[in-house]
Protein backbone atom coordinates (compact mmCIF):
# COMPACT_ATOMS: atom_id res chain seq x y z
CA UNK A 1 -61.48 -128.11 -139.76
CA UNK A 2 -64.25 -130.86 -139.20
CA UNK A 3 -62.52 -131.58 -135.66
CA UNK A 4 -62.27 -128.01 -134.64
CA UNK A 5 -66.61 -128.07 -135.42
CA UNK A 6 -67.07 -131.00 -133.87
CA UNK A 7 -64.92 -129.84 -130.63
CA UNK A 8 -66.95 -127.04 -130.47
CA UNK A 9 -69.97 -128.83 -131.23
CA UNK A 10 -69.31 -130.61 -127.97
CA UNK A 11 -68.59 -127.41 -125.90
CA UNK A 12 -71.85 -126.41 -126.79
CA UNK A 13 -73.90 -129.17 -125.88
CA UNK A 14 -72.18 -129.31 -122.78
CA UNK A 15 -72.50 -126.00 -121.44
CA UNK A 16 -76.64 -126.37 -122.50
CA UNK A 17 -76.53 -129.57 -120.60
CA UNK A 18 -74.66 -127.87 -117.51
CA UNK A 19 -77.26 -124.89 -117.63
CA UNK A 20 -79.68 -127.37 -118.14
CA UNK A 21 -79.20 -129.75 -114.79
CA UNK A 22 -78.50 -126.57 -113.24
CA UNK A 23 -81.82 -125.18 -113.49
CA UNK A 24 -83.58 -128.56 -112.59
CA UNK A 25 -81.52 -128.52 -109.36
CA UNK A 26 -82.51 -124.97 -108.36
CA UNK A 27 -86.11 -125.45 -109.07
CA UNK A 28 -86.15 -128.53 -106.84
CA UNK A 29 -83.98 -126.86 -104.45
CA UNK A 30 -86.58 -124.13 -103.96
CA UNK A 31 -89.44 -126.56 -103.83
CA UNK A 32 -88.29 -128.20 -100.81
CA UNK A 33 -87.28 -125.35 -99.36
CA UNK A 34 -90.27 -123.81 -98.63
CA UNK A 35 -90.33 -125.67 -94.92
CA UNK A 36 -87.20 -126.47 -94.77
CA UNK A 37 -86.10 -128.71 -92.73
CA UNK A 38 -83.39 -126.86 -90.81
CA UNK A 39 -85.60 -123.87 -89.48
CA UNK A 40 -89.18 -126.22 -88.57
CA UNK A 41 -87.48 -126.39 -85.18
CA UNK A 42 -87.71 -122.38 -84.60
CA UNK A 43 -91.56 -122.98 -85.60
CA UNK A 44 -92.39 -125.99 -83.64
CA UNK A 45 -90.76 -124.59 -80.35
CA UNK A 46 -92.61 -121.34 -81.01
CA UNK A 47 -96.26 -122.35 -79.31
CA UNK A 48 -99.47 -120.88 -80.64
CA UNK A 49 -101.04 -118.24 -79.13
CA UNK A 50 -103.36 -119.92 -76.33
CA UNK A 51 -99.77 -122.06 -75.05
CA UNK A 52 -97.86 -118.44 -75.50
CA UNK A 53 -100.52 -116.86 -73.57
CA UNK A 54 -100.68 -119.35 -70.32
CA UNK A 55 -97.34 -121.21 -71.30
CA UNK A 56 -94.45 -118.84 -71.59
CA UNK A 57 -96.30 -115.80 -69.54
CA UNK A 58 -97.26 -118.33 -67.07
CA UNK A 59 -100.39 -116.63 -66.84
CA UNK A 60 -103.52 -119.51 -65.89
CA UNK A 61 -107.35 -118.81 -65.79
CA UNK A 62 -108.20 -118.04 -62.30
CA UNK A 63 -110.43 -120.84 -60.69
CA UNK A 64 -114.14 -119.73 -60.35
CA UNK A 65 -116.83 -120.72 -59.22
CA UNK A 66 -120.09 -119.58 -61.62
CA UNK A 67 -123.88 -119.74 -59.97
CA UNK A 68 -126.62 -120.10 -62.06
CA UNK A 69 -130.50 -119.85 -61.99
CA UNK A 70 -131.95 -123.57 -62.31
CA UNK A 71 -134.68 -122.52 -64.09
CA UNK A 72 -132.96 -120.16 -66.48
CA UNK A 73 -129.98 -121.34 -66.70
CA UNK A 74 -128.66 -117.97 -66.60
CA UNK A 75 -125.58 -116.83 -64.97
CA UNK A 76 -126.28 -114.78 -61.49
CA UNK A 77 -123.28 -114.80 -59.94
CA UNK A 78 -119.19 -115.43 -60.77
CA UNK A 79 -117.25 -116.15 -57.44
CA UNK A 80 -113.13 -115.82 -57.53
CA UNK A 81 -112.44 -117.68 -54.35
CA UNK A 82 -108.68 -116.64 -54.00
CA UNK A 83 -109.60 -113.13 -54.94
CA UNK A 84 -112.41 -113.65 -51.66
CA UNK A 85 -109.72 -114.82 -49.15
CA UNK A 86 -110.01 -119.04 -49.99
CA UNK A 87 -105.97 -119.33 -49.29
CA UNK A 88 -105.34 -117.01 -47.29
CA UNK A 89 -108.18 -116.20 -44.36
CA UNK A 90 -110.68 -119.00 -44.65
CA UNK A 91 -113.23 -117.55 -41.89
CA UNK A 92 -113.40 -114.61 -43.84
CA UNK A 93 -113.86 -116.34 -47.16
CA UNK A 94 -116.78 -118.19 -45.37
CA UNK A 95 -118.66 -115.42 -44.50
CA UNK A 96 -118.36 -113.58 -47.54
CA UNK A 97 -119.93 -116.67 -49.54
CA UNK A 98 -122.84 -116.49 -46.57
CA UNK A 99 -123.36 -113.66 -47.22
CA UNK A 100 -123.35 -114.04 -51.18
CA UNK A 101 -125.86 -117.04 -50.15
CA UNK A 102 -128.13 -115.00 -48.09
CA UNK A 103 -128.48 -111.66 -50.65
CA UNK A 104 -129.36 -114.69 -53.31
CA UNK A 105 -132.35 -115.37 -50.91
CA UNK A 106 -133.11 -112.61 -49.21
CA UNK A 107 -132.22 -109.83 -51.39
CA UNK A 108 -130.58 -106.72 -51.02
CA UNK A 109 -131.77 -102.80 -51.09
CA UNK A 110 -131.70 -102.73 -54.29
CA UNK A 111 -132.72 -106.17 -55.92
CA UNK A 112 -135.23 -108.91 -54.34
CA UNK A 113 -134.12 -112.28 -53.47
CA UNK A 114 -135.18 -115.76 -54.69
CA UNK A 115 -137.35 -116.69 -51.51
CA UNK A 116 -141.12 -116.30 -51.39
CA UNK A 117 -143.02 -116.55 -49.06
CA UNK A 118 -146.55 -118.90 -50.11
CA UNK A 119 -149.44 -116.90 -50.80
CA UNK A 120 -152.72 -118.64 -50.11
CA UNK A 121 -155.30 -119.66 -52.02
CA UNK A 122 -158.67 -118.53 -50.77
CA UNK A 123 -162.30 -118.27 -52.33
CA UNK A 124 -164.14 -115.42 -53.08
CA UNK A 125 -167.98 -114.49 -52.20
CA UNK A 126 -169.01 -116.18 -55.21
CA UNK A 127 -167.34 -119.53 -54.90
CA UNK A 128 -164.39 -119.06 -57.12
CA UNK A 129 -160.53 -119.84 -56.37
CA UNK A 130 -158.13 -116.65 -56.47
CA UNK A 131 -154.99 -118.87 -56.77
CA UNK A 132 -151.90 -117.69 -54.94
CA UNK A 133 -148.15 -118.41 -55.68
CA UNK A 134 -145.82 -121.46 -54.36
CA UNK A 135 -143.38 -121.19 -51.66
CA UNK A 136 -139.77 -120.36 -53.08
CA UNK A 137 -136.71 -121.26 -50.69
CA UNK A 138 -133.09 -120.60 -52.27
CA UNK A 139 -131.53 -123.03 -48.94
CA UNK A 140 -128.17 -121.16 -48.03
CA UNK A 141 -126.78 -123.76 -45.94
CA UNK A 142 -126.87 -125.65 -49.15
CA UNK A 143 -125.70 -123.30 -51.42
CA UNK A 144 -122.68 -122.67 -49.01
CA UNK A 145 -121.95 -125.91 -48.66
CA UNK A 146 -121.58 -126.36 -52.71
CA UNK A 147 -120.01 -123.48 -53.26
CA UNK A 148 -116.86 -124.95 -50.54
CA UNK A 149 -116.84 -128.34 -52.53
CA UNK A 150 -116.02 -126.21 -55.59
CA UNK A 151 -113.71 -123.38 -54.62
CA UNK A 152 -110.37 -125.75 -54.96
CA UNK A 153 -111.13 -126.54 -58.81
CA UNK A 154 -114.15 -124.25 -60.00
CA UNK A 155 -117.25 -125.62 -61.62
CA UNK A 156 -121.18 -124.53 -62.21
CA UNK A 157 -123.66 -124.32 -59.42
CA UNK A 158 -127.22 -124.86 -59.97
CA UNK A 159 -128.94 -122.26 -57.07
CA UNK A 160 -130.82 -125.08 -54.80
CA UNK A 161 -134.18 -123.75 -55.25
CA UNK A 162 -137.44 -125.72 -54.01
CA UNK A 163 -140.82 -124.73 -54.32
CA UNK A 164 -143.73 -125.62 -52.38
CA UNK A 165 -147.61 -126.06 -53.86
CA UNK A 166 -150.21 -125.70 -52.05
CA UNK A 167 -151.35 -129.44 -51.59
CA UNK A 168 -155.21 -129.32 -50.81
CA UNK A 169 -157.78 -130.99 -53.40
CA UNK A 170 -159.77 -128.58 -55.63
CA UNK A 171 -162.67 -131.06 -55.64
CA UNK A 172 -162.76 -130.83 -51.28
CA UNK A 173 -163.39 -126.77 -52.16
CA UNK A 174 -166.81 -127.07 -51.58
CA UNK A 175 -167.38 -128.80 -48.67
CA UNK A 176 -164.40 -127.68 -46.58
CA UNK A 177 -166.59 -125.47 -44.47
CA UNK A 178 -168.95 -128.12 -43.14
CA UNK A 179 -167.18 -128.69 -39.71
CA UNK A 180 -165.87 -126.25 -37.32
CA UNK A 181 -162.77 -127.41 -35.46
CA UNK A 182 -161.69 -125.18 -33.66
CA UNK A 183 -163.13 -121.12 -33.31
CA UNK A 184 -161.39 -118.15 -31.04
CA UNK A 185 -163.03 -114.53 -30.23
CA UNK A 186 -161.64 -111.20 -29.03
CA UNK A 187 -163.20 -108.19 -28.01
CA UNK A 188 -162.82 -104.30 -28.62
CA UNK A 189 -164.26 -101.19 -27.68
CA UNK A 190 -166.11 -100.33 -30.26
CA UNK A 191 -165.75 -96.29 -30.26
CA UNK A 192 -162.17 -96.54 -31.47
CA UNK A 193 -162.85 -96.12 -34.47
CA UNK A 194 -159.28 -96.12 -36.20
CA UNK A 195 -158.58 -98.96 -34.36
CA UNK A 196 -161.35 -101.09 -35.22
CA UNK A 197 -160.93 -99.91 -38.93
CA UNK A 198 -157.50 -101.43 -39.19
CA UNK A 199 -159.07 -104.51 -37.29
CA UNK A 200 -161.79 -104.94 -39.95
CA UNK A 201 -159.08 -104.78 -43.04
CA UNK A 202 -157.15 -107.35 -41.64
CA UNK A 203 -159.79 -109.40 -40.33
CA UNK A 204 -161.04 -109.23 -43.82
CA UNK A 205 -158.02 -110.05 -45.16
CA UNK A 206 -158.08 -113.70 -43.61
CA UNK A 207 -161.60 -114.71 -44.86
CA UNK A 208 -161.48 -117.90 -47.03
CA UNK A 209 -157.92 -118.29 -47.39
CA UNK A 210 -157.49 -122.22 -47.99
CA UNK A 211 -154.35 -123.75 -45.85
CA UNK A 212 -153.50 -127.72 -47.32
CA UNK A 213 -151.84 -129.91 -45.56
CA UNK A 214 -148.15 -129.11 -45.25
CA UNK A 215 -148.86 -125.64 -46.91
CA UNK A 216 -147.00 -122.61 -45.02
CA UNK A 217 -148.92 -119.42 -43.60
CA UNK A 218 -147.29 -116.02 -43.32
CA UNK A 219 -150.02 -113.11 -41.65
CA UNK A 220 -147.79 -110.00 -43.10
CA UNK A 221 -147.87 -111.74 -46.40
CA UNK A 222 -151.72 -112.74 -46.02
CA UNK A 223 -152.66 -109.42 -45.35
CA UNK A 224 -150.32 -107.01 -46.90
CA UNK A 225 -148.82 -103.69 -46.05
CA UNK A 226 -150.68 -101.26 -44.06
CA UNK A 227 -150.85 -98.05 -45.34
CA UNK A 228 -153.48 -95.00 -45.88
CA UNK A 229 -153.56 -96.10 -49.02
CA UNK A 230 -154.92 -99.11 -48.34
CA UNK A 231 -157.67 -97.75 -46.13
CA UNK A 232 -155.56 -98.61 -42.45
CA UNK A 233 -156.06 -95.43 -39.99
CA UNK A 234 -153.28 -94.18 -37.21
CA UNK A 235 -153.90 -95.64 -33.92
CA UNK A 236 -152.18 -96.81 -30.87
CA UNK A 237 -149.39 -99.64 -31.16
CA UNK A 238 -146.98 -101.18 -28.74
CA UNK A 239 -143.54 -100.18 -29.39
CA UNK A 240 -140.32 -100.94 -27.01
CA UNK A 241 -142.83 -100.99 -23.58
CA UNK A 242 -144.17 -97.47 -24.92
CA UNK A 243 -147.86 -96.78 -26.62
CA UNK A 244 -147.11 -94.65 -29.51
CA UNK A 245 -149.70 -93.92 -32.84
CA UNK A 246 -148.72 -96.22 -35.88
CA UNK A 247 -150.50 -96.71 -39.23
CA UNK A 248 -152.10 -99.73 -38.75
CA UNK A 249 -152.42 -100.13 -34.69
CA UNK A 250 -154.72 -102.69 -33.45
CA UNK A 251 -153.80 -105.04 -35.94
CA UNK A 252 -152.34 -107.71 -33.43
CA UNK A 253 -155.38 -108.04 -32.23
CA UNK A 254 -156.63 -110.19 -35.35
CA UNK A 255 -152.80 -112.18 -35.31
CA UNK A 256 -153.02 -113.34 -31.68
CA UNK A 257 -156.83 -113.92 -32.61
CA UNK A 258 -155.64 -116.22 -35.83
CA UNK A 259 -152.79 -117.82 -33.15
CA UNK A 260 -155.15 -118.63 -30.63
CA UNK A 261 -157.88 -120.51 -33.26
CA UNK A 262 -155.15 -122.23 -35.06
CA UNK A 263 -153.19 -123.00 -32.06
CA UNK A 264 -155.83 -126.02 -31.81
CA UNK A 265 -155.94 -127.56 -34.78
CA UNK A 266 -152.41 -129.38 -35.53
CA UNK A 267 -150.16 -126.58 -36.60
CA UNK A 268 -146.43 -126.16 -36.23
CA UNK A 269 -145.93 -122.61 -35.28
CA UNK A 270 -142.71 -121.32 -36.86
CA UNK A 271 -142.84 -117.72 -35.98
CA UNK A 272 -144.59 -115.76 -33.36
CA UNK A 273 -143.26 -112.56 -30.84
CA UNK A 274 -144.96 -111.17 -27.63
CA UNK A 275 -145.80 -107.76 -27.50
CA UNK A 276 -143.27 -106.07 -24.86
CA UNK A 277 -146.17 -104.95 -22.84
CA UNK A 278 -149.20 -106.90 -21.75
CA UNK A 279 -152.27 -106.82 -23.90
CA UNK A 280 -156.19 -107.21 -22.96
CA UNK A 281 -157.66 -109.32 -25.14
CA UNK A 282 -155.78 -112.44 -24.75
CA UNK A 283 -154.41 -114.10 -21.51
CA UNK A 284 -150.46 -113.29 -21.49
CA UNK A 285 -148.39 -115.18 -23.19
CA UNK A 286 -151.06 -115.58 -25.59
CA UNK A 287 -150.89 -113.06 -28.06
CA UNK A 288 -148.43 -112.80 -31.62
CA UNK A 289 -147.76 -108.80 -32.45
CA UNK A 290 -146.66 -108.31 -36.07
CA UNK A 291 -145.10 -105.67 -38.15
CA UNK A 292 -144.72 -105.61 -41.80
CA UNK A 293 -141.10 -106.44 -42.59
CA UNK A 294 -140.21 -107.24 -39.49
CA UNK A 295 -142.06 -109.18 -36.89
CA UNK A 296 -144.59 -112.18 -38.43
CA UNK A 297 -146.73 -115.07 -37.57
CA UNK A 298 -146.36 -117.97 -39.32
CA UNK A 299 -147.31 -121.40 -39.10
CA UNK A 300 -147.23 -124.69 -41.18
CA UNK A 301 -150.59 -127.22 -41.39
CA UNK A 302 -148.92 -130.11 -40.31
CA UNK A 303 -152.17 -132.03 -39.10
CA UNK A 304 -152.46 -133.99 -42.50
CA UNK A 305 -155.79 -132.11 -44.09
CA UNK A 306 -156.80 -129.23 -45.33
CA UNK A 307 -158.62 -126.56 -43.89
CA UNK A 308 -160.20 -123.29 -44.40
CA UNK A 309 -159.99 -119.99 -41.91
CA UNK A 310 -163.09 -117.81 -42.02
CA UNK A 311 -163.44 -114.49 -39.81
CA UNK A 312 -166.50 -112.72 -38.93
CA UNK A 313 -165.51 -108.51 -37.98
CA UNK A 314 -169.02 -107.25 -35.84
CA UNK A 315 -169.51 -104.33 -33.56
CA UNK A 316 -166.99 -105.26 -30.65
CA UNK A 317 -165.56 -108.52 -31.61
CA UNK A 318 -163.73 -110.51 -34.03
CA UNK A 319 -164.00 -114.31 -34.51
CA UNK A 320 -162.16 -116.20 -36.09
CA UNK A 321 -163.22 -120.07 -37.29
CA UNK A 322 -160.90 -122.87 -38.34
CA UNK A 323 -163.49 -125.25 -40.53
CA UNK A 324 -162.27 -128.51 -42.48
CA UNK A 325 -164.53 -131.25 -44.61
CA UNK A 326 -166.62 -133.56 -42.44
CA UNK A 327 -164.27 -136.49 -43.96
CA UNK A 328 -161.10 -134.62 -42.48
CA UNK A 329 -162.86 -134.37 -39.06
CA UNK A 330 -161.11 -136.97 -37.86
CA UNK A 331 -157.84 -135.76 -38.34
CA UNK A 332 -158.40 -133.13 -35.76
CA UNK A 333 -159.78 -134.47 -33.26
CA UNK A 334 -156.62 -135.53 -31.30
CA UNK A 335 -155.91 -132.12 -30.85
């Protein structure tokens, strides 16, 4: 009897201790089964999502080539060269990006570009200055020229902007009347009356304006847009060898009036037409027609001082006075 209970004694407590390591095992076997080691290879091959994306779909980012405004560091422009002919027609690929270039400066019809042309300062009747605004050049020849450099691998491009101050001295102000160097007058008949209007306004227009050294002059951007609005009468104007009436007519009489005063003083003339029929008041070949828009006169002071234009409108002339600060004098003098 005693060894039948004590066999089964010892079938019990093995079959506990059978359940019992056989629990342990299963436990464990689930704990390091949670990665096991067998399947991390399907994981590791898989690649996340950025590799899966522009790995296994072999799809890249396309090169670009991003423009942005120095000053606000904003973006203005994204260019895809290869989607703009870079591999496959070059030449056309270059003048697309000049032309990219040259809306940046120039503008468009429907948004204005980065260049501007300087607006002079000049002093009003009581003595004060009515400050203008710097010249803005967005250089194209530049901006192409980055733009190639990047078009292989892509990259930012700061827009090469410069801008011009005027460069006079705000203490010469008062004195830069005291010396005339150089003075030009024209005559009109003084019964055209719409004529001589649009004379006056521009004439006007050029009183006091303040040109330092190095600083650049535009006429059309001096004196504006003519229009009824702003007081300027129909008259006669040269246009294509034919007199027809033109807001505004008569008002190349006061450019080639400025070109012939400045023309003696030390400036570098960088824009200036002939009208395509001769004109009375100046010898040929010595007059500058303008048209807003279009046709300008400009000029830079390049005679190392500043100086001031004045302009005196009267019954049947115009004169127009370049005057400087007795201790610029010498500057002009050479000329």
């Amino acid at each position: 009897m005693k060894i039948w209970v004590f066999r089964i004694v010892i079938a019990i407590v093995s079959i506990c201790f059978l359940v019992g390591c056989k629990g342990e095992n299963l436990t464990s076997s689930d704990s390091e089964q949670s990665i096991p080691v067998h399947t991390l290879p399907s994981v590791v091959e898989k690649p996340n999502l950025t590799e899966d994306v522009e790995g296994n779909n072999n799809e890249t980012q396309p090169i670009t080539v991003t423009l942005k405004d120095p000053k606000t560091l904003e973006i203005v422009e994204i260019i895809n060269p290869q989607q703009l002919g870079y591999d496959t027609n070059f030449e056309m690929y270059l003048t697309r990006i000049k032309n990219i270039a040259k809306d940046l400066a120039r503008g468009t019809k429907n948004s204005s570009g980065y260049d501007q042309q300087m607006i002079l300062d000049r002093i009003s009747e009581d003595g004060r200055i009515i400050n203008g605004i710097p010249r803005v050049i967005l250089k194209e020849s530049e901006l192409v020229d980055q733009i190639l450099a990047a078009s292989d691998k892509g990259g930012s491009i700061f827009l090469p902007i410069y801008i011009t101050e005027s460069t006079y001295n705000g203490e010469d102000v008062p004195s830069l009347d005291d010396v005339i160097i150089a003075s030009f007058t024209t005559y009109f008949n003084p019964t055209d009356t719409g004529r001589n209007k649009n004379i006056e306004l521009s004439t006007n227009a050029l009183h006091n304006i303040i040109v330092g050294n190095g600083d650049y002059f535009s006429f059309n951007t001096m004196v504006g847009e003519r229009t009824e609005e702003r007081g300027y009468q129909p008259a006669p104007e040269i246009i294509n060898k034919k007199l027809v009436m033109g807001i505004g007519g008569g008002i190349c009489q006061t450019s080639s009036t400025l070109f012939n005063a400045v023309d003696q003083v030390g400036v570098r003339i960088t824009e200036r037409h002939h009208h395509s029929l001769s004109v009375g008041y100046v010898a040929t070949g010595r007059d500058a027609t303008v048209s807003y828009g279009t046709l300008d006169f400009k000029f830079q002071n390049i005679s190392g001082a500043p100086f001031l234009i004045k302009t005196k409108y009267e019954n049947d002339q115009i004169t127009i006075e370049i005057r400087t600060a007795q201790q610029y004098k010498r500057f002009f003098d050479k000329y």
